[in-house]
Protein backbone atom coordinates (compact mmCIF):
# COMPACT_ATOMS: atom_id res chain seq x y z
CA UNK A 1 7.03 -21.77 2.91
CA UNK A 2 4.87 -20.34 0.07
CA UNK A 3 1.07 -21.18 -0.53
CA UNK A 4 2.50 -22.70 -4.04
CA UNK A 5 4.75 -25.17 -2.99
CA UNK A 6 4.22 -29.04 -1.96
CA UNK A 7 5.16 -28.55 1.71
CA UNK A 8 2.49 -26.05 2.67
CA UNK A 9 0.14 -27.91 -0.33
CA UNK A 10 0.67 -31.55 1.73
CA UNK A 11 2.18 -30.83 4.66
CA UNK A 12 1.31 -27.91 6.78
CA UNK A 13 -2.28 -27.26 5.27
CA UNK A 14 -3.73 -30.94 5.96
CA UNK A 15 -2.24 -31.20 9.18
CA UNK A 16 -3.81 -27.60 9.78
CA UNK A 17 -7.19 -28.64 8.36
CA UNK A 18 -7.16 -32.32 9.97
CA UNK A 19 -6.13 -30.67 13.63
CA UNK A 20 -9.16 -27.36 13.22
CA UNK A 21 -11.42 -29.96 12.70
CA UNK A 22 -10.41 -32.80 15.26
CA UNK A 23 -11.01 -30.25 17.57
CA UNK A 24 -14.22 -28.45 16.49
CA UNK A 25 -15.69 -31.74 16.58
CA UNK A 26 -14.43 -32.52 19.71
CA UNK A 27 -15.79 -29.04 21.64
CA UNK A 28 -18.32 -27.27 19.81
CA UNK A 29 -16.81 -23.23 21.76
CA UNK A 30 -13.72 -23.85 20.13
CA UNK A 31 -11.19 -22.35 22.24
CA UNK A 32 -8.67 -25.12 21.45
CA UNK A 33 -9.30 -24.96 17.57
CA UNK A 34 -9.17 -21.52 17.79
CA UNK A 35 -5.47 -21.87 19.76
CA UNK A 36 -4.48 -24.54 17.17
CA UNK A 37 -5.22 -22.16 14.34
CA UNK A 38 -3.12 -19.17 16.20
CA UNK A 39 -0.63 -21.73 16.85
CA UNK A 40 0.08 -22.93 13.68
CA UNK A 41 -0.03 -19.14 12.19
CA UNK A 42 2.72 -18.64 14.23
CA UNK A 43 4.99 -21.57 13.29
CA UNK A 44 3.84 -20.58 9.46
CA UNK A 45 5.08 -17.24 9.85
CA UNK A 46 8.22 -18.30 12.08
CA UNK A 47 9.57 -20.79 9.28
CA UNK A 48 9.56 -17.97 6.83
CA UNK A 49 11.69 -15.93 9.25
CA UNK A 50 12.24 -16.74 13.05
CA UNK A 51 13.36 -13.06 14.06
CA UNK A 52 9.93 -11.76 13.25
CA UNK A 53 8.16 -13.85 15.47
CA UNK A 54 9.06 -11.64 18.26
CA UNK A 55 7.45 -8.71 15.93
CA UNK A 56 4.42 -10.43 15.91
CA UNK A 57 4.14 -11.53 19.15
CA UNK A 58 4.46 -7.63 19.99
CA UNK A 59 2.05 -6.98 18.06
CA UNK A 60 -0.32 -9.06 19.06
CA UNK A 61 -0.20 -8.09 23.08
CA UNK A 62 -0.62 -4.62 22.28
CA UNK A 63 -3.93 -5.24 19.66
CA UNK A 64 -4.75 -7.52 22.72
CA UNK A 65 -4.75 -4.72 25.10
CA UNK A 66 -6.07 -2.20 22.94
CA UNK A 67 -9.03 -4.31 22.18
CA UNK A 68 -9.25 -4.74 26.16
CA UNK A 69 -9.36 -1.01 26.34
CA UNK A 70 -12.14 -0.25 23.52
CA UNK A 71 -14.49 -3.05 25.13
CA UNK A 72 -14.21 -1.32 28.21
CA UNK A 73 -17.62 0.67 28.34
CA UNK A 74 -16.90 2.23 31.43
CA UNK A 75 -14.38 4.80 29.52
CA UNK A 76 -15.67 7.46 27.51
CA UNK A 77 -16.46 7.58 23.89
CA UNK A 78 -13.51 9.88 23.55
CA UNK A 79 -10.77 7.27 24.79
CA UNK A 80 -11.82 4.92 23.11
CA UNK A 81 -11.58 6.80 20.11
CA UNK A 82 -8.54 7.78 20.56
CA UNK A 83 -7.62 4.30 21.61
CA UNK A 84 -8.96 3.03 18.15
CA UNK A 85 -6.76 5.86 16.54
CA UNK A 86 -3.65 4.87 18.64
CA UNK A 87 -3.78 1.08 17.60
CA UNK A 88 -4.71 1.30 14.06
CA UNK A 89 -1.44 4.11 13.10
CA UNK A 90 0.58 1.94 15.42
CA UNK A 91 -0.46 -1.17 13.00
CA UNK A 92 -0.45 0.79 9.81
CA UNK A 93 3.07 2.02 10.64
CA UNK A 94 4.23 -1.35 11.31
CA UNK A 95 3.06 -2.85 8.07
CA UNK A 96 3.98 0.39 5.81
CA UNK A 97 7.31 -0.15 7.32
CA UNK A 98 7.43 -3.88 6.79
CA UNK A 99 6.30 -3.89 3.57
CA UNK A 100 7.41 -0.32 1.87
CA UNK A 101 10.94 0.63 3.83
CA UNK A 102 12.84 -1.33 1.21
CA UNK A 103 11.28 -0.49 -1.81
CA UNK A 104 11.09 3.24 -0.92
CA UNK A 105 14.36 3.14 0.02
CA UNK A 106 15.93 1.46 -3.40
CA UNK A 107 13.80 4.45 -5.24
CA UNK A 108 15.40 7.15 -3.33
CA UNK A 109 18.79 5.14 -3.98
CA UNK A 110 18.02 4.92 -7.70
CA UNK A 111 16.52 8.76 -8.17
CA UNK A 112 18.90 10.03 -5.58
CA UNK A 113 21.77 8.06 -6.52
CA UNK A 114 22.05 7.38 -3.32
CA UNK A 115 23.87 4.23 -1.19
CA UNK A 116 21.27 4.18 1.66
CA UNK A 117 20.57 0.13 2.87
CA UNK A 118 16.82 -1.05 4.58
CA UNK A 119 17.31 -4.54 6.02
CA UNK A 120 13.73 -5.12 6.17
CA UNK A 121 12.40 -5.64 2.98
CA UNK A 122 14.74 -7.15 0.54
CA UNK A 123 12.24 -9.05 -1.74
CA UNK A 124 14.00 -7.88 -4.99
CA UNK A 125 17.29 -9.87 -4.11
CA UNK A 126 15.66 -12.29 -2.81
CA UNK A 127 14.12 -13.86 -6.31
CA UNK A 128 17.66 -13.91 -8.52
CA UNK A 129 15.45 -14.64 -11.72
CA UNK A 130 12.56 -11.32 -11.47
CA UNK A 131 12.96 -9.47 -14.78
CA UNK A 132 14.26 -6.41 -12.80
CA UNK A 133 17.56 -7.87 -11.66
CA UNK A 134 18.35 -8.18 -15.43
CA UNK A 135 17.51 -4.52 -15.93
CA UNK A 136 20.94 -2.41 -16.06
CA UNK A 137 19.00 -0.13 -13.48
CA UNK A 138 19.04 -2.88 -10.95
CA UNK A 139 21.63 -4.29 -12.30
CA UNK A 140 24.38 -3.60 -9.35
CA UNK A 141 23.08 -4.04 -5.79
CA UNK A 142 22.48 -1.40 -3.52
CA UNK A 143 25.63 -0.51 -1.99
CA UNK A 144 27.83 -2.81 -3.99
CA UNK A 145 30.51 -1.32 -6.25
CA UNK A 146 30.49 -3.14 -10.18
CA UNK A 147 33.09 -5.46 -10.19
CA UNK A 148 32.78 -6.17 -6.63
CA UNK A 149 32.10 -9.57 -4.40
CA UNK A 150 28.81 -9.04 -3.52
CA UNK A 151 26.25 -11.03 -4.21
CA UNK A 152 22.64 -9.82 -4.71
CA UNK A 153 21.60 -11.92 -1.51
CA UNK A 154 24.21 -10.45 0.78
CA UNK A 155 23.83 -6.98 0.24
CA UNK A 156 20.29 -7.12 2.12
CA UNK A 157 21.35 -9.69 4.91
């Protein structure tokens, strides 16, 4: 579900809004507002892709505990630090993996002339009608042979 389309437009964001506010106005500390926003983050997220809820949900204990760790005052300056350091490069390596893999690996494929695959990011194959895909350089999908049966979605499932 994309922010542009008529299911997130009139489904899932007035239901979102509707439910935030039922429940601010209901309790003015919010904790259940607060779980109905987390809440339906996650099933955004999930209906894009299922398998990365468990990702997320990962993620989200261990930025849990870290933060438990840096509010701890009782530890010194230097752990926390360090704690800090820990949980932002575990983050930042999540997301440049996430988001780059793919895309770094289809340059070194294309430079390299390589037939490496990344099943993470696949965004190009995904969208059949980009400009790129018409483009003789992308015009065969990674790993595919011309005149093969592959189709641009299967060689990144």
């Amino acid at each position: 579900m994309l922010f542009n389309t008529y299911i997130f437009l009139f489904a899932f964001l007035p239901v979102t809004l509707i439910g935030y506010f039922v429940l601010t106005a209901r309790d003015r500390t919010r904790p259940a507002a607060i779980a109905w926003l987390v809440l339906t983050s996650l099933f955004y997220y999930g209906y894009w892709e299922p398998r990365y809820l468990v990702l997320m949900g990962i993620s989200i204990i261990l930025n849990y505990c870290f933060g438990l760790l840096l509010g701890d005052e009782s530890r010194p300056v230097v752990h926390r630090r360090a704690v800090l350091a820990l949980g932002t490069g575990i983050n930042l390596a999540l997301l440049g993996y996430y988001k780059y893999a793919g895309f770094a690996v289809d340059t070194f494929n294309t430079v390299l002339g390589l037939e490496f695959r990344c099943r993470t990011s696949c965004s190009r194959w995904r969208f059949p009608s980009s400009p790129f895909n018409r483009s003789p350089i992308w015009s065969t999908p990674t790993g595919a042979r011309r005149g093969s049966t592959a189709s641009p979605t299967t060689a990144c499932s």
